[in-house]
Structure formats: C-alpha cells, structure tokens
C-alpha atoms as a PDB file:
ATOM      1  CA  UNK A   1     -21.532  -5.722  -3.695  1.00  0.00           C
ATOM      2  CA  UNK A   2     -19.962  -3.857  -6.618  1.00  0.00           C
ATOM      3  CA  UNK A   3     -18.221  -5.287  -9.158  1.00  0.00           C
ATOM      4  CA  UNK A   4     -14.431  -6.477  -8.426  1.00  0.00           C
ATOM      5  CA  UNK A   5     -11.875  -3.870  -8.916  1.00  0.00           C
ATOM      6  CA  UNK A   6      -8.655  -4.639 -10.171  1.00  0.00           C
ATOM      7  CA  UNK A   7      -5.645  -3.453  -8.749  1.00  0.00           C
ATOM      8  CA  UNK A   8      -2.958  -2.672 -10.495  1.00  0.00           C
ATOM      9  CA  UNK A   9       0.295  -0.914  -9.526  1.00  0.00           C
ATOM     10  CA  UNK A  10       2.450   1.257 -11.480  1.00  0.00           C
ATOM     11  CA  UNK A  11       5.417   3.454 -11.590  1.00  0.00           C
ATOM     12  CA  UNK A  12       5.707   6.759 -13.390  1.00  0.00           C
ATOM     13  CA  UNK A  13       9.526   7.371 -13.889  1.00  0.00           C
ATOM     14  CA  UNK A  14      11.825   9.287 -15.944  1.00  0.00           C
ATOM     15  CA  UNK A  15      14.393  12.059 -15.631  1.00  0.00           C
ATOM     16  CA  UNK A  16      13.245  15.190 -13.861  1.00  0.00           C
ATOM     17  CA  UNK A  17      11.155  17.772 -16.165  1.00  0.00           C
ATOM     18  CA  UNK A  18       9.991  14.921 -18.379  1.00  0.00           C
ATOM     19  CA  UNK A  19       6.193  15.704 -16.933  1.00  0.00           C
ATOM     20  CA  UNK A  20       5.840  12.228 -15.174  1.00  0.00           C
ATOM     21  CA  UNK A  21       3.243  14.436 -12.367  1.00  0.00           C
ATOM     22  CA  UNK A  22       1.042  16.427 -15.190  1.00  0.00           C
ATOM     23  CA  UNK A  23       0.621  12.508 -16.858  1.00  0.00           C
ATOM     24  CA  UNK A  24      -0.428  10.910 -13.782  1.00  0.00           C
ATOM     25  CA  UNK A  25      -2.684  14.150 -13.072  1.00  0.00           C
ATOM     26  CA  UNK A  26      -4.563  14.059 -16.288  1.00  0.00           C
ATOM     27  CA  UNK A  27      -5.254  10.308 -15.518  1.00  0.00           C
ATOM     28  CA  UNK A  28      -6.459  11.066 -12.262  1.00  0.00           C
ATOM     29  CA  UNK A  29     -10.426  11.507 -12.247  1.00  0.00           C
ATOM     30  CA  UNK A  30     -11.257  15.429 -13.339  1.00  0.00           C
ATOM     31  CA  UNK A  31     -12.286  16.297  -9.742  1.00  0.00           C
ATOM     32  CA  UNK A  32      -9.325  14.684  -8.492  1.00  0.00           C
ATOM     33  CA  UNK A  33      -6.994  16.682 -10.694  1.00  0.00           C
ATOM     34  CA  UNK A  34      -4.659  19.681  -9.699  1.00  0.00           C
ATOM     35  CA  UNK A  35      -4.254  22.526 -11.630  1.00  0.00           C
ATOM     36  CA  UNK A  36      -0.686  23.643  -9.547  1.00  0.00           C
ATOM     37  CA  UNK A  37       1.895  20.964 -10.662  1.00  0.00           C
ATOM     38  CA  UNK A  38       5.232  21.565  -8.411  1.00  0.00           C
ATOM     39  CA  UNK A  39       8.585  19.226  -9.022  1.00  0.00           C
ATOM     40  CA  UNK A  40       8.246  16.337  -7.244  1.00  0.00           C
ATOM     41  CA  UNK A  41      10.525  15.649  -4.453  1.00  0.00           C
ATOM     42  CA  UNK A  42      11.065  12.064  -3.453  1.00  0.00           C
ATOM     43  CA  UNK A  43       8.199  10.670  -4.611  1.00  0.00           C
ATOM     44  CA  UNK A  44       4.232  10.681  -4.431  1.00  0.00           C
ATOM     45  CA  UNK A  45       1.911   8.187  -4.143  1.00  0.00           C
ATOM     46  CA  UNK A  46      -1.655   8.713  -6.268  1.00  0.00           C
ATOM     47  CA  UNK A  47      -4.672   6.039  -6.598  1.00  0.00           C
ATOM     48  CA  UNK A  48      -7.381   6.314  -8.338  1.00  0.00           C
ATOM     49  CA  UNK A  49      -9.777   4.222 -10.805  1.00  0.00           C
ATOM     50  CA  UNK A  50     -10.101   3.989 -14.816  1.00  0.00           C
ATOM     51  CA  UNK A  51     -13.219   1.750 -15.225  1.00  0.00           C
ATOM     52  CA  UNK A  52     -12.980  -1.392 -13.908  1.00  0.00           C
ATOM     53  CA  UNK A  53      -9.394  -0.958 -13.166  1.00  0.00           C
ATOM     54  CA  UNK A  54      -7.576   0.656  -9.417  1.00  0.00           C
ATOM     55  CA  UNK A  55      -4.524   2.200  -9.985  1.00  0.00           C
ATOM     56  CA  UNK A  56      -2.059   2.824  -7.634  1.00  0.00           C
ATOM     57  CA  UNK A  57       0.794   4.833  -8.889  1.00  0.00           C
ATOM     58  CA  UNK A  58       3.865   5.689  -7.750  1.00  0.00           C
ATOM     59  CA  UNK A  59       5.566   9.565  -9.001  1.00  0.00           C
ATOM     60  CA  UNK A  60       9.013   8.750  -8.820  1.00  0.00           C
ATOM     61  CA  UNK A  61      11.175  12.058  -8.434  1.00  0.00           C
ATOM     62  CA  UNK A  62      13.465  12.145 -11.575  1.00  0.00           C
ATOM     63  CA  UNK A  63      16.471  14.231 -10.243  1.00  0.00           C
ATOM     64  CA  UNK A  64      19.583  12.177 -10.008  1.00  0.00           C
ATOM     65  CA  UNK A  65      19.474  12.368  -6.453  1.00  0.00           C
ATOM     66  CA  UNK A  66      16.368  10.346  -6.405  1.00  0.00           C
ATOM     67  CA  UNK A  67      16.329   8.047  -9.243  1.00  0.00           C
ATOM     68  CA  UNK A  68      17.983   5.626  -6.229  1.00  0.00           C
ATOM     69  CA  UNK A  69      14.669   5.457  -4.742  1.00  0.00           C
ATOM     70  CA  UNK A  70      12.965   3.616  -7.678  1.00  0.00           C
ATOM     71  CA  UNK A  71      14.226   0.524  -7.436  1.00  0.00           C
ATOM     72  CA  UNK A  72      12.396  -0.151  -4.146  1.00  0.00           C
ATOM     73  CA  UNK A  73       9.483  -0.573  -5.639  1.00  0.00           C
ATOM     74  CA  UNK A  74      10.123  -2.768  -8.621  1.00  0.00           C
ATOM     75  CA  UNK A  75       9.144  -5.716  -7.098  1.00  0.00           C
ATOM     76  CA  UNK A  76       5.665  -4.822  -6.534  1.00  0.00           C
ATOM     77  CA  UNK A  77       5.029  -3.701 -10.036  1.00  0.00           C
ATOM     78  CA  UNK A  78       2.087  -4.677 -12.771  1.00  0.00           C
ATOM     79  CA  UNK A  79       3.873  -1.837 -15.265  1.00  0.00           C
ATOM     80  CA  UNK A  80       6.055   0.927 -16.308  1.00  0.00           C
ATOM     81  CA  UNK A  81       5.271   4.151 -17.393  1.00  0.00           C
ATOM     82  CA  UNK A  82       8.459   5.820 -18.456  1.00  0.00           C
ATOM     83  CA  UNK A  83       7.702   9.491 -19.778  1.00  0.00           C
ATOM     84  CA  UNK A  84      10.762  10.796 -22.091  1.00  0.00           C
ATOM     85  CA  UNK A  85      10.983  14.593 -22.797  1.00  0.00           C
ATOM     86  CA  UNK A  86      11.558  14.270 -26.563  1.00  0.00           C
ATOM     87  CA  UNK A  87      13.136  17.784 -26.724  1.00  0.00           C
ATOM     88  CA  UNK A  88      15.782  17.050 -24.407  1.00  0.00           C
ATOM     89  CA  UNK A  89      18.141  15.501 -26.690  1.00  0.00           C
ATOM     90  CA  UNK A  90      21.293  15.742 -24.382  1.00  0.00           C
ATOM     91  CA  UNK A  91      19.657  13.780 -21.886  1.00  0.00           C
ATOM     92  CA  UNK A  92      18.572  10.912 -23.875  1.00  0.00           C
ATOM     93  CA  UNK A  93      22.151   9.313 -23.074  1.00  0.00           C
ATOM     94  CA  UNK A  94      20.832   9.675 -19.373  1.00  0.00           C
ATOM     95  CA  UNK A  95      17.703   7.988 -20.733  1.00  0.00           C
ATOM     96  CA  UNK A  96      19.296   5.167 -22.160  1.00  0.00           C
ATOM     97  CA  UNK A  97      21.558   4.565 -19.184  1.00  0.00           C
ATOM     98  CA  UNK A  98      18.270   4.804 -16.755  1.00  0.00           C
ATOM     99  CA  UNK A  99      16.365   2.305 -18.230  1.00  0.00           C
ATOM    100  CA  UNK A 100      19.540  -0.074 -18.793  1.00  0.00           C
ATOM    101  CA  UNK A 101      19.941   0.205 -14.680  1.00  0.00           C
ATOM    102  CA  UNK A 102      16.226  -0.505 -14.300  1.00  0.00           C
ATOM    103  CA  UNK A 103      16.265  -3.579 -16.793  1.00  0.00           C
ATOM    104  CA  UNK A 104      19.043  -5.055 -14.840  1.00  0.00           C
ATOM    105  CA  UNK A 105      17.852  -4.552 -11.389  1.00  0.00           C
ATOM    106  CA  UNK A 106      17.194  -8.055 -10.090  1.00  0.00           C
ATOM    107  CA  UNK A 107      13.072  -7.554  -9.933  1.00  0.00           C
ATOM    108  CA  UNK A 108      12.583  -6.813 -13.009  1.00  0.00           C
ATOM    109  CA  UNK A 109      15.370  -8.881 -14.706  1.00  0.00           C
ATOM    110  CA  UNK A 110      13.005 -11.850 -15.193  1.00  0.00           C
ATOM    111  CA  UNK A 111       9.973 -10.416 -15.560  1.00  0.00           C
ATOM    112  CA  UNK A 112       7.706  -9.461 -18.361  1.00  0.00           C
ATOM    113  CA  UNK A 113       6.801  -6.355 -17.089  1.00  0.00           C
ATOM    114  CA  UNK A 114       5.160  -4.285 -19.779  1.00  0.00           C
ATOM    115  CA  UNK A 115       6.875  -0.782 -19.879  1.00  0.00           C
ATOM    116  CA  UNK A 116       4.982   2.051 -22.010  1.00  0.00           C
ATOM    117  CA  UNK A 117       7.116   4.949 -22.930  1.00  0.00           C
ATOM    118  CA  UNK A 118       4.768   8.689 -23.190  1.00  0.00           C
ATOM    119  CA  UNK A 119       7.525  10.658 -25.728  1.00  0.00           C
ATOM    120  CA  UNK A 120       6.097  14.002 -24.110  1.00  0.00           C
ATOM    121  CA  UNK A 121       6.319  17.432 -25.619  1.00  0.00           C
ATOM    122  CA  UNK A 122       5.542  16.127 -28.664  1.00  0.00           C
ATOM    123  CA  UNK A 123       3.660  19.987 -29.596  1.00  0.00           C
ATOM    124  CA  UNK A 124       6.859  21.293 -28.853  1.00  0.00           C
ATOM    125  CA  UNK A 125       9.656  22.123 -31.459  1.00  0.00           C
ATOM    126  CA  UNK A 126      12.297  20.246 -31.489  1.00  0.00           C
ATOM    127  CA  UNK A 127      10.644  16.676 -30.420  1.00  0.00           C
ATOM    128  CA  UNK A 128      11.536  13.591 -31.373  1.00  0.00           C
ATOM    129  CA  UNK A 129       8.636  11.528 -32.542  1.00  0.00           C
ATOM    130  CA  UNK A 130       8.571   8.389 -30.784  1.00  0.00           C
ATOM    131  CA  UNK A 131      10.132   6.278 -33.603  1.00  0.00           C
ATOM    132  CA  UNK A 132      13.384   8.799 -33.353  1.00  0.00           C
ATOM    133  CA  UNK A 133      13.386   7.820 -29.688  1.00  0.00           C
ATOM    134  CA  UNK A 134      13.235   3.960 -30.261  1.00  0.00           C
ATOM    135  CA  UNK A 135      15.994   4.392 -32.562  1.00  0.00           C
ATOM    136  CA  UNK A 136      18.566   6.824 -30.187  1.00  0.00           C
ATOM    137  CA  UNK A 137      17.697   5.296 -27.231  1.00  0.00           C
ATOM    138  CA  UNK A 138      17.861   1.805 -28.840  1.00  0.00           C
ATOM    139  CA  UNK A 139      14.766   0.478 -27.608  1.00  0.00           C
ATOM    140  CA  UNK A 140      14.064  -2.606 -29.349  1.00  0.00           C
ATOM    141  CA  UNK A 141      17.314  -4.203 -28.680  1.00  0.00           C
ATOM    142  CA  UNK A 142      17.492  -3.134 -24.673  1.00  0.00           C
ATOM    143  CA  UNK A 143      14.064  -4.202 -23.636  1.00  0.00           C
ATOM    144  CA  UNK A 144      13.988  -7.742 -23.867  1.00  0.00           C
ATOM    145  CA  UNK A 145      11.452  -9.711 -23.047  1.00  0.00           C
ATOM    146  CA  UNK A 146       9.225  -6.655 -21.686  1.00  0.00           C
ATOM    147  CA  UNK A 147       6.240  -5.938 -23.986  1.00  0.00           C
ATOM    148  CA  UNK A 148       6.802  -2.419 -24.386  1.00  0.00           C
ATOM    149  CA  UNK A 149       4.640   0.604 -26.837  1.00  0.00           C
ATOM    150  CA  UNK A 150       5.704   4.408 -27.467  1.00  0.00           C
ATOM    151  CA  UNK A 151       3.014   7.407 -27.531  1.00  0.00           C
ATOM    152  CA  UNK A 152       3.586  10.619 -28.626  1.00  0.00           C
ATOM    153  CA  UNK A 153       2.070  12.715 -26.160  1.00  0.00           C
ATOM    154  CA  UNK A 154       1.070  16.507 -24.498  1.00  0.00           C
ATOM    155  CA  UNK A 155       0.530  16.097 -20.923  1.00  0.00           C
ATOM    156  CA  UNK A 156      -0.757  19.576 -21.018  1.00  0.00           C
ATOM    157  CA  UNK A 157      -3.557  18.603 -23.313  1.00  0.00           C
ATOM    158  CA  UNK A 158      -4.124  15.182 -22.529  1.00  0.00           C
ATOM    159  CA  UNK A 159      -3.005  14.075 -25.761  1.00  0.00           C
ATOM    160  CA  UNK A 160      -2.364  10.324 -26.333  1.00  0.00           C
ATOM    161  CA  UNK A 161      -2.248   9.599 -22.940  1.00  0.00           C
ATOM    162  CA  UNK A 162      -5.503   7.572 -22.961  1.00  0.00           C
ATOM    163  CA  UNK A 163      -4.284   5.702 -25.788  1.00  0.00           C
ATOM    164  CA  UNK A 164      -1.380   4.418 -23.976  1.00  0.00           C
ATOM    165  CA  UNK A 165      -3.000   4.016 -20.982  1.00  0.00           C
ATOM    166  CA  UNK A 166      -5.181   1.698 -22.293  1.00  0.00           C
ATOM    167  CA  UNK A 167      -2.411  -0.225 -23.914  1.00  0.00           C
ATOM    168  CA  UNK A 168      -0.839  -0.796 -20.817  1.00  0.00           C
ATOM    169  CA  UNK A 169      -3.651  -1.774 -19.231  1.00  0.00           C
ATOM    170  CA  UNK A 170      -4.390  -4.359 -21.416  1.00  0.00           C
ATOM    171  CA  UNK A 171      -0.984  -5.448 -21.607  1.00  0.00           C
ATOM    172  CA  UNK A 172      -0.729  -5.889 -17.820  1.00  0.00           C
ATOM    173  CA  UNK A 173      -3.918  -7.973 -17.606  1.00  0.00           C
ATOM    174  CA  UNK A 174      -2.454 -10.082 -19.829  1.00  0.00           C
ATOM    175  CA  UNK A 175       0.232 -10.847 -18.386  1.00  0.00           C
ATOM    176  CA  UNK A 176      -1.208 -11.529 -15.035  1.00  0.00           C
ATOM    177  CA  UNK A 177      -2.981 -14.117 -16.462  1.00  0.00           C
ATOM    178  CA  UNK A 178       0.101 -15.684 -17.906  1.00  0.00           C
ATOM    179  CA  UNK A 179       1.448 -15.729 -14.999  1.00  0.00           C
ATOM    180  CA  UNK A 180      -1.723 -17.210 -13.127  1.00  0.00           C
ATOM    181  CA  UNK A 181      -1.241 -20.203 -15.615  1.00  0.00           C
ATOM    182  CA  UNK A 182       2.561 -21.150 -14.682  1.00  0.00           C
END
C-alpha cells in the first residue's frame, strides 16, 4: 500500500477571460496538460495529484450566465482559487460584487475557507499588481474570517502559480485539522 493521499477539493472561479482553465492546466501533471484551451461552458471537472496531495477541482464557467452554478458546490469545498484578470479594470466592480455573493452564501458564511486570489496577466500592460487589487476590490475588509493570499501571476508561463498553490495547500491542511479538533 502507497502512502495516503489527501483529498482535497477546490474551486477555480472568477469572471469569464480571467484564465481560471490555463491555471488549473498548468497545475495539472505535464502529460496531463492541454495545449488547446477553449472557454469553458458550464463547468469542468479536473483531478489530479501535487505530491502527497489529490486535487479535485472544479472550472467554474465565469460568464454571468453561469456564475449561478457555483454556489452548488460550496459546501463541499477545502479552498478557493479566485483568478482576477488585473487588466480588466471595469470589471473589478463585477469582482467585488462576485466575491461579496460568494462570502454570503450560507456554506461558506461560517467557514474558514482559505480563498487564494492568482492576479493574472500580471506580464501584461496595464495590470494591477496584486496589492492595487486588495485595495480596489477591498479585500481585507470583505473577507472575514477566510485566510486569504494574492499572487501575481502568468498562466501562460506558469508564473507564481506554484507559489500560491502551495500556500493554499498548506493553508487548507491547516484548517482541516482545526476543524478535526472542535
């Protein structure tokens, strides 16, 4: 018998275009990665292993339309991954408004989910670095109790994705063992 593999579920969410599907496919194993990324409609469903550790994640479409569909699968959640195109300034009202609705939602009201923000784009012009985003989008006074870290990122390259990966990994293993001890 092999070591024991941790599950852990998360959701990838944020408006549409953010690049919520090229972040979960560069932290997909390199043989299990796509090269083709396509909008994604509805939502997808991807698992795969970091180390020790067995995601399961859910690609939650980001088009208005579909942002309905999240909420039915907060209550099954170790952590967030909320990806923020930081050169779409107009939408960062949208942004804001989002993650207010999610905060509120009865299954994650209480909770201590951890939520990690990517702010993607970041080797575009134009971006917002992820301190400009906790600021406009008022971050440290809407997230409550929810441990919560930016990275700037390029889902293109890869870049800081890792980083916060690991972040929120640790982050959600803590706080399933707080939890074990209530």
């Amino acid at each position: 018998m092999g070591q024991a593999k941790t599950k852990l579920n998360i959701i990838v969410c944020g408006l549409d275009n953010s690049g919520k599907t090229t972040i979960i496919n560069y932290m997909k194993p390199e043989d299990q990665r796509t090269e083709n990324i396509a909008a994604t409609v509805g939502y997808n469903v991807d698992k795969f292993k970091k180390g020790k550790i067995e995601f399961t994640a859910f690609d939650m479409g980001g088009a208005q339309k579909f942002r309905g569909l999240w909420e039915s699968y907060y209550s099954n959640i170790d952590g967030v991954v909320f990806v923020v195109d930081s050169t779409d300034h107009l939408r960062l009202c949208v942004v804001k408004d989002e993650l207010q609705l999610m905060l509120h939602h009865a299954d994650l009201k209480n909770t201590a989910v951890p939520f990690l923000f990517f702010a993607n784009k970041m080797d575009l012009p134009g971006a917002k670095t992820p301190m400009e985003l906790t600021q406009i989008v008022e971050l440290n006074s809407i997230m409550g109790d929810h441990p919560m870290n930016i990275f700037a990122s390029n889902a293109l390259k890869g870049e800081g994705i890792d980083d916060g990966l690991q972040w929120l990994q640790s982050a959600m293993l803590r706080q399933r063992e707080q939890s074990k001890k209530k």
